[in-house]
Protein backbone atom coordinates (compact mmCIF):
# COMPACT_ATOMS: atom_id res chain seq x y z
CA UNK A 1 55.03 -8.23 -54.84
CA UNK A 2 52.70 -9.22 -51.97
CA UNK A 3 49.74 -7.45 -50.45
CA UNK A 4 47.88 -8.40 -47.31
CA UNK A 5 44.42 -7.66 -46.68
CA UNK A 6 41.34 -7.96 -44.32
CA UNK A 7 38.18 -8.73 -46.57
CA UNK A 8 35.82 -6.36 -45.06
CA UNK A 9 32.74 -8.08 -47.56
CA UNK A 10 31.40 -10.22 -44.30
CA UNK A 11 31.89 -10.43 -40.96
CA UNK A 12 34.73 -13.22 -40.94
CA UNK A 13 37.53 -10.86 -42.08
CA UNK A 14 39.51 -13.59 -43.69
CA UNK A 15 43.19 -12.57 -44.10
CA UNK A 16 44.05 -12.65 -47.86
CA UNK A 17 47.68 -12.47 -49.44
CA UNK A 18 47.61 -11.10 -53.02
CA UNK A 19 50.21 -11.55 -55.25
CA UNK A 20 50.79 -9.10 -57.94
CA UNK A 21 52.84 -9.22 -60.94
CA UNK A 22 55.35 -6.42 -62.09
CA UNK A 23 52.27 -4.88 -63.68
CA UNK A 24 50.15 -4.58 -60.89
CA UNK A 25 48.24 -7.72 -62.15
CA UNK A 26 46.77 -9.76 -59.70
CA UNK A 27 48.26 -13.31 -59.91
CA UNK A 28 46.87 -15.19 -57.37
CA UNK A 29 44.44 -14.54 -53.97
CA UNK A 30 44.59 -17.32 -51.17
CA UNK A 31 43.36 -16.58 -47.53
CA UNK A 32 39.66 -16.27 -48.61
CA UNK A 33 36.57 -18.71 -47.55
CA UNK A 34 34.13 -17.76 -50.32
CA UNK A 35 34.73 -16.35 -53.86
CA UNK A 36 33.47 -13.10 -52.42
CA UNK A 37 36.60 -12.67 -50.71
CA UNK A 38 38.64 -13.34 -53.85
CA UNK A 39 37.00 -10.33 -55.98
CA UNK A 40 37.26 -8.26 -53.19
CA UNK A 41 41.24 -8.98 -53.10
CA UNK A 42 41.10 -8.60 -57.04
CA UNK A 43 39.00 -5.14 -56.66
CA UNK A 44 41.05 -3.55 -54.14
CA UNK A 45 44.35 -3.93 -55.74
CA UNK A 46 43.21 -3.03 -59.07
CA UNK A 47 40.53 -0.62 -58.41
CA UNK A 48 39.65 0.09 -55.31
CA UNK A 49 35.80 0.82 -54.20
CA UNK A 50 34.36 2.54 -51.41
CA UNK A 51 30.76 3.48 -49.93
CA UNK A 52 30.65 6.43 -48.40
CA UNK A 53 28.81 7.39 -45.22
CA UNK A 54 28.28 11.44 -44.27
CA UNK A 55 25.56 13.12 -42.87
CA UNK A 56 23.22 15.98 -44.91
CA UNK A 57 22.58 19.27 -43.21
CA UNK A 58 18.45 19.80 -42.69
CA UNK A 59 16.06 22.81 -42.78
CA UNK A 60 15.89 22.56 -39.04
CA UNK A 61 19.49 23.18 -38.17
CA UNK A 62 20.31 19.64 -37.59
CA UNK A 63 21.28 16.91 -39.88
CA UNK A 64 20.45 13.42 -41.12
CA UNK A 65 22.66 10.56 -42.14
CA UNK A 66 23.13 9.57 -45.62
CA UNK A 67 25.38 6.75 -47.63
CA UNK A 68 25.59 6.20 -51.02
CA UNK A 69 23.42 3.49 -52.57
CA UNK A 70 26.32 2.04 -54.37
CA UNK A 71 30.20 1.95 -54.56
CA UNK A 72 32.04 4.58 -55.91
CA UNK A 73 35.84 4.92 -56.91
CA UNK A 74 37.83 5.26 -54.03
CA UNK A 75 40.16 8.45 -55.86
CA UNK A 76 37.01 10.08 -55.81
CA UNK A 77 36.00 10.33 -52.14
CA UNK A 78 37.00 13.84 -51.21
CA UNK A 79 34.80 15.34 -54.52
CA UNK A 80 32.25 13.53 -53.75
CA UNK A 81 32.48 14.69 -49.96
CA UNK A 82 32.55 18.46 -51.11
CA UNK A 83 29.45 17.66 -53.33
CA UNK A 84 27.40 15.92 -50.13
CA UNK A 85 28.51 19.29 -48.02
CA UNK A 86 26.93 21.47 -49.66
CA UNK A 87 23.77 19.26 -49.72
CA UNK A 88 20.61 19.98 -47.60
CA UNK A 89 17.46 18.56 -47.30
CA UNK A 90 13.82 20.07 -46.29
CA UNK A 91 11.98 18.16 -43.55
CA UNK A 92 10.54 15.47 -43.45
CA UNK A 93 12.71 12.91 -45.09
CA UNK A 94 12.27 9.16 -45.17
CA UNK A 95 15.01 6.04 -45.42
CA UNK A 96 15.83 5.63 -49.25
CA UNK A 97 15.13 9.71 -50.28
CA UNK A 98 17.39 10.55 -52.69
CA UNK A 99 19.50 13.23 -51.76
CA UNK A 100 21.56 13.27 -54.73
CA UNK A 101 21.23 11.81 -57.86
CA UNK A 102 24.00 10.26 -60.13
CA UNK A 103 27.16 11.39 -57.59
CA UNK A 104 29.79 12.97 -60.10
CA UNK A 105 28.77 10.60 -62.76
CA UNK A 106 29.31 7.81 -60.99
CA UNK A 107 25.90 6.46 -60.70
CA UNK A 108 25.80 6.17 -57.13
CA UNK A 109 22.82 8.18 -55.40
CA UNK A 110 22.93 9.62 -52.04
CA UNK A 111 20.08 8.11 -50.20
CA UNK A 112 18.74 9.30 -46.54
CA UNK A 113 19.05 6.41 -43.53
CA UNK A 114 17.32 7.41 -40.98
CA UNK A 115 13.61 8.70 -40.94
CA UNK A 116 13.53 12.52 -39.54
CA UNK A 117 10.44 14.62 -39.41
């Protein structure tokens, strides 16, 4: 089986063709520039990663952006999403507060990125 892809790792978004074996083993990547490109091919069709970007509601009524500080499994997006909503944070908050710590056991953090007094 073949997979295409856009490597989203840099701004060149090289087009990579993956081929997988009948187990879902990745034979072979071509289409990438750098080796980055290649694990990124290998990670997506095996196990795919995500960061994820949401915004954190504030003691003022408003809200501040947040990401996490590190990939997380992609099947695990929408927990992790009900876990950042219903997060809040007291003002003032600076760019790398942690928000939460240790996202579902993942070991990602949710970290503030924008400064908001």
């Amino acid at each position: 089986m073949t997979r295409n892809l856009t490597c989203i790792v840099c701004p060149r978004g090289c087009q990579l063709t993956v081929e997988l074996g009948q187990d879902g083993a990745v034979l072979s990547v071509t289409g990438n520039t750098c080796p980055r490109g290649k694990q990124y091919a290998i990670d997506e069709c095996t196990h795919p990663m995500r960061t994820v970007t949401s915004t954190v509601r504030t003691s003022d009524g408003g809200v501040v952006p947040v990401k996490t500080d590190r990939t997380i499994p992609k099947e695990l997006m929408f927990d992790c999403m009900k876990e950042i909503n219903r997060a809040s944070v007291t003002l003032p908050v600076r760019i790398g507060d942690c928000v939460i710590e240790n996202l579902l056991g993942t070991g990602a953090n949710v970290v503030v990125t924008a400064n908001k007094d």
